[in-house]
Protein backbone atom coordinates (compact mmCIF):
# COMPACT_ATOMS: atom_id res chain seq x y z
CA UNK A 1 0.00 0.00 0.00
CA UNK A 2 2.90 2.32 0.87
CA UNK A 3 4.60 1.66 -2.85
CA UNK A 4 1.21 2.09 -4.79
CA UNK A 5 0.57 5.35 -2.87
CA UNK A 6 4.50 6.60 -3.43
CA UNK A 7 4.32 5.82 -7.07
CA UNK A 8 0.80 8.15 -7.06
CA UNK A 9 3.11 10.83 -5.57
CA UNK A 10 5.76 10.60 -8.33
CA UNK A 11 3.10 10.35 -10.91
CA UNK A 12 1.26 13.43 -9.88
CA UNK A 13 4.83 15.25 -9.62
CA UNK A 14 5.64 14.87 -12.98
CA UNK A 15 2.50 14.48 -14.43
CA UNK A 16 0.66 17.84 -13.17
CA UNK A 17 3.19 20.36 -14.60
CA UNK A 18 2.80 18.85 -18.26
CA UNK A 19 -0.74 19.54 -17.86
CA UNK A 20 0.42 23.30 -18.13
CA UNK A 21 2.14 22.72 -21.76
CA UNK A 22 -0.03 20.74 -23.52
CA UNK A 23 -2.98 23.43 -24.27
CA UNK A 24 -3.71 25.20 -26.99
CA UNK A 25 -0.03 27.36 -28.13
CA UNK A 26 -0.46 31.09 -28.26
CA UNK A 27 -0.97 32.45 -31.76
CA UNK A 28 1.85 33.15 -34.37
CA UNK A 29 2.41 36.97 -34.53
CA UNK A 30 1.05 39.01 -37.65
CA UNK A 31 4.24 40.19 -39.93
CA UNK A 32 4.23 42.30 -42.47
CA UNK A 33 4.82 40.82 -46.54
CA UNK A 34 7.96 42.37 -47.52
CA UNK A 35 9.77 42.07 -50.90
CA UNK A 36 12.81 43.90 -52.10
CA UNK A 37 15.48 44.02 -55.06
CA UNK A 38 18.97 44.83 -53.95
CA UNK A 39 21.42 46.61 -56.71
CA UNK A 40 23.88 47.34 -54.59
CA UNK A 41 24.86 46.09 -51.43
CA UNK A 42 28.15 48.62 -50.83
CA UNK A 43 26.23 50.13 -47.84
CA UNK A 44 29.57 51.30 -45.92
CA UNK A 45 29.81 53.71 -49.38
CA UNK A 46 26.15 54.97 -48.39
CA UNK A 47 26.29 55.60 -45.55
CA UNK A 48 25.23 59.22 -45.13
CA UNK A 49 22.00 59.95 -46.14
CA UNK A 50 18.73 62.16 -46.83
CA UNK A 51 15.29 61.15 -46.62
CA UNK A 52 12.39 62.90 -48.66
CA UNK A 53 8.48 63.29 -47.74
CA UNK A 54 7.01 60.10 -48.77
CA UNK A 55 4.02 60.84 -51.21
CA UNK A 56 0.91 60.66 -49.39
CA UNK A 57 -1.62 58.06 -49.04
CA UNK A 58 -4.87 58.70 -50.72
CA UNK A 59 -7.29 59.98 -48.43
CA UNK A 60 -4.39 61.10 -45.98
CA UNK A 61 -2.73 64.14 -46.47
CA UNK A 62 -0.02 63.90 -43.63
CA UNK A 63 0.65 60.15 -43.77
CA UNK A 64 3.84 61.11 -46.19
CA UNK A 65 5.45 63.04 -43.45
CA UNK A 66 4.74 60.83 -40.43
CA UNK A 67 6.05 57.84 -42.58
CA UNK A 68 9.47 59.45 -43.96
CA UNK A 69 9.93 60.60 -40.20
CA UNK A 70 9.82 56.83 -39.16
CA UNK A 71 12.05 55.95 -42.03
CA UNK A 72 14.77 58.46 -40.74
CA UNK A 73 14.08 56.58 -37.16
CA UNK A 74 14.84 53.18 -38.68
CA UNK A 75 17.76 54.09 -40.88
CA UNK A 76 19.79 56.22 -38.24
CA UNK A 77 19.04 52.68 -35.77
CA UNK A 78 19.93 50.75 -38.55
CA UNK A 79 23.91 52.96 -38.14
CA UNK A 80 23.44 55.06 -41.03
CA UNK A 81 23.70 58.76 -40.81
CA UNK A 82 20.79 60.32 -41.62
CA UNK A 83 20.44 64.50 -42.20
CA UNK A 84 18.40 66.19 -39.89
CA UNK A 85 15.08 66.99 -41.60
CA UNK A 86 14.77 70.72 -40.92
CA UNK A 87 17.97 71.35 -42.63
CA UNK A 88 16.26 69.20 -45.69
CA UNK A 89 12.88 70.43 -45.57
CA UNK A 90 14.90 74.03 -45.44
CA UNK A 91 16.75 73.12 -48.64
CA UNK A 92 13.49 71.95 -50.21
CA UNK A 93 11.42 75.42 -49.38
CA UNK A 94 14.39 77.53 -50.76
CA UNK A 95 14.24 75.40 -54.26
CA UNK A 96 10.58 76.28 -54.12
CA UNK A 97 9.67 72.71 -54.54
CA UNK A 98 6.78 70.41 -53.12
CA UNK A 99 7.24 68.86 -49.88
CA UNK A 100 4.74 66.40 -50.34
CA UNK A 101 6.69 63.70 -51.59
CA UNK A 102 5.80 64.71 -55.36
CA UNK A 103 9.17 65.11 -56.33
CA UNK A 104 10.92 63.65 -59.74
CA UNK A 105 14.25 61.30 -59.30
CA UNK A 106 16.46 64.25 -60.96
CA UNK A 107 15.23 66.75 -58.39
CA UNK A 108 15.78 64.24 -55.47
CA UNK A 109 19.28 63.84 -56.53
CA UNK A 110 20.03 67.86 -57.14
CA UNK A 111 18.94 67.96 -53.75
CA UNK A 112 21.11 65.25 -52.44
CA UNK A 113 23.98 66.79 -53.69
CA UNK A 114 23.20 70.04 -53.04
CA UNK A 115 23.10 68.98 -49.27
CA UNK A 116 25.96 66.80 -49.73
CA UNK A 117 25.16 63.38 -49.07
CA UNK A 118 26.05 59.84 -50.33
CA UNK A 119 22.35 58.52 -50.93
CA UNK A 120 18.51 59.54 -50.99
CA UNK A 121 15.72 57.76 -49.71
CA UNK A 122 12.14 58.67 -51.67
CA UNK A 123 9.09 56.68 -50.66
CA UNK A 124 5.15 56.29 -51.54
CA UNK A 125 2.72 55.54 -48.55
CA UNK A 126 0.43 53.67 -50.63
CA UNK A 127 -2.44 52.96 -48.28
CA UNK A 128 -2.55 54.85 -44.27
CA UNK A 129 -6.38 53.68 -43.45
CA UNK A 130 -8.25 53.17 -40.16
CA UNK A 131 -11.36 51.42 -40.91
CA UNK A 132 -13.71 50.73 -38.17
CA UNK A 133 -15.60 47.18 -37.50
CA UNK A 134 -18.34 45.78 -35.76
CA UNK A 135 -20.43 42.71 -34.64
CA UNK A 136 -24.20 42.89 -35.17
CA UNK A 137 -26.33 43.00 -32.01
CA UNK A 138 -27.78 39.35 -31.54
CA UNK A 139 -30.66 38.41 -29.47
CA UNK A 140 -31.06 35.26 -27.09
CA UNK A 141 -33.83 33.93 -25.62
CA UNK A 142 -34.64 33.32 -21.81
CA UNK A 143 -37.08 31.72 -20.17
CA UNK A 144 -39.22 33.12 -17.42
CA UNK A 145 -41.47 30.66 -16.81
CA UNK A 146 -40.76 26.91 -18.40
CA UNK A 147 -44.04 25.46 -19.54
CA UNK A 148 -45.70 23.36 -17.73
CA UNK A 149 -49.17 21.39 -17.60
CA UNK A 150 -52.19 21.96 -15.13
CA UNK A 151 -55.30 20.54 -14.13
CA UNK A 152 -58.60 22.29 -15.12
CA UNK A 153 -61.63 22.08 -12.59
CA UNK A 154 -63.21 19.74 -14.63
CA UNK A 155 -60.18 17.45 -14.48
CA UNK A 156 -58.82 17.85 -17.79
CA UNK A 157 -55.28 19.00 -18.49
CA UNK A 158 -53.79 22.06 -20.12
CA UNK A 159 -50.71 23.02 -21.60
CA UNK A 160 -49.53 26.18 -19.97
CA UNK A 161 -46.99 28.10 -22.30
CA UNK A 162 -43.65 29.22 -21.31
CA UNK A 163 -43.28 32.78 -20.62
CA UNK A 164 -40.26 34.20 -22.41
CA UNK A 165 -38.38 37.15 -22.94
CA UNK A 166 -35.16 38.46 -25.86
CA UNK A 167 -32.44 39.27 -24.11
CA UNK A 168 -29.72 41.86 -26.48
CA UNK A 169 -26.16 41.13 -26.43
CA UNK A 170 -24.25 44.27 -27.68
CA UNK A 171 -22.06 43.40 -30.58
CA UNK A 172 -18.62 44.52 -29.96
CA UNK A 173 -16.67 47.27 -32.19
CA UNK A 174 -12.71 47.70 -33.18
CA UNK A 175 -10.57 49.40 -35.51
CA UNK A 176 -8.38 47.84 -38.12
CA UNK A 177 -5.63 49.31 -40.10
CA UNK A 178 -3.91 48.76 -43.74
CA UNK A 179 -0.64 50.28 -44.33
CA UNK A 180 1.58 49.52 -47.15
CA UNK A 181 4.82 51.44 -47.90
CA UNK A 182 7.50 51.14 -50.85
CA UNK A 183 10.50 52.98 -50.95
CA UNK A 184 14.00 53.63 -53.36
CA UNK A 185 17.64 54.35 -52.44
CA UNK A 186 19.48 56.74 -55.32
CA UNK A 187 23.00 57.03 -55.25
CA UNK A 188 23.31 60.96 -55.45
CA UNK A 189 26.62 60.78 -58.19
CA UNK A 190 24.99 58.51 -60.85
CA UNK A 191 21.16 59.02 -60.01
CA UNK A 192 21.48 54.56 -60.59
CA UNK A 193 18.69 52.86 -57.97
CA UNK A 194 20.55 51.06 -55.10
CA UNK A 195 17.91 49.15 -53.89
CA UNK A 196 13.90 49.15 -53.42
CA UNK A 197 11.95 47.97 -51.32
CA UNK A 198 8.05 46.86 -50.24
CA UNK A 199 5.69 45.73 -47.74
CA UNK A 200 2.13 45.81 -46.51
CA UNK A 201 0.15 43.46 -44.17
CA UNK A 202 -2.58 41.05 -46.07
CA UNK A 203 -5.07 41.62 -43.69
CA UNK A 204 -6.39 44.48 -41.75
CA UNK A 205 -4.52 44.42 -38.15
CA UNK A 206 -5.57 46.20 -34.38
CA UNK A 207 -3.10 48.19 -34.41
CA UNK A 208 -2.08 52.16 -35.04
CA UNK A 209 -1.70 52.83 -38.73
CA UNK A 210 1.97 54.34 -37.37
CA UNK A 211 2.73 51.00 -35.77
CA UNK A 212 2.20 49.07 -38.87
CA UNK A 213 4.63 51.54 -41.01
CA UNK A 214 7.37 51.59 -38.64
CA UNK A 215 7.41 47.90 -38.53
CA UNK A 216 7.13 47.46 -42.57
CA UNK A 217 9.95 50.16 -42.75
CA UNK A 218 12.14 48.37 -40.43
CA UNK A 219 11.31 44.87 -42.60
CA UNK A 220 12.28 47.04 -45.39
CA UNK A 221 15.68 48.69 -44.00
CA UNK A 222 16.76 45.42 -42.75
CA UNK A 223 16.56 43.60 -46.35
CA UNK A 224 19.00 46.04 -47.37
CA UNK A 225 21.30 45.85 -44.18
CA UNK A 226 21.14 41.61 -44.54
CA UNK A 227 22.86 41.92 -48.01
């Protein structure tokens, strides 16, 4: 009896913690689809750089600015030097040019050399959307009183029905947002494209629009960086 009951114990000892690993695993984390083609991978020769406004999403007429600020974020952690944007967006004003992102490769690169750098970085925000979901209410039925059968004075029996009532359960709401970004390097002396890059999530995520560009941006930057 004293075995049987030390074998339980040992059983139950290694038994009970497995119990905490064999559920359901947590799910795999939503990344972004990112594609790129790499001309160049000389990065040490690129290293100092200038980013432009991105061209705006449709629909949202600062989503240029807020990405190409991200971009400089990820480049400068990525080690390359990246020009302060004031001094850029100076540079840009005095050319009297558009500082929406609308600006042709030769202008880009008069620019870049004008403010002496090795590369430029232009970009398109293609989508910067926050579209908001819901559930429909639903409606579920409970009972009040369950039917039941009774006994008339003249001894016959009757079906009494149940007394019910619809109960609303609020559907629930949520935002999701679609992002996708591209962007080019241009070596400032030739104008010849270094490298471009792409991304976007396939579905609609719960996240901040900004969230989902810094991360695609950072897929992006790092394609470059892994060559």
């Amino acid at each position: 009896m004293k075995k049987a009951q030390e074998v339980l114990r040992l059983m139950i000892v290694v038994l009970f913690p497995l119990a905490f690993h064999t559920g359901c695993k947590p799910p795999k984390p939503i990344t972004p689809t990112i594609s790129s083609v790499c001309i160049s991978s000389n990065i040490a020769k690129y290293n100092k750089i200038a980013i432009m406004n991105f061209t705006n999403a449709p629909n949202y007429s600062t989503s240029g600015e807020v990405v190409s600020a991200l971009a400089s974020q990820c480049f400068a952690q990525s080690g390359f030097t990246v020009i302060e944007r004031n001094r850029f967006n100076d540079l840009i004003n005095e050319q009297k040019l558009s500082n929406s992102g609308i600006v042709e490769d030769g202008q880009a690169i008069k620019l870049g050399k004008m403010i002496g750098v090795d590369a430029i970085v232009v970009g398109v925000v293609g989508q910067y959307s926050m579209i908001e979901k819901h559930t429909d209410t639903t409606y579920q039925t409970q009972v009040i009183t369950p039917a039941r059968v009774t006994t008339m004075p003249d001894g016959s029996w009757v079906t009494v029905p149940a007394v019910t009532q619809q109960i609303a359960i609020q559907g629930t709401q949520w935002t999701e947002s679609y992002v996708s970004v591209s962007l080019r390097v241009l070596d400032v002396e030739s104008g010849q494209l270094l490298y471009s890059g792409s991304g976007q999530y396939d579905q609609g995520i719960r996240k901040p629009p900004q969230m989902l560009a810094e991360e695609i941006i950072r897929g992006i930057v790092a394609g470059w960086t892994a060559h």
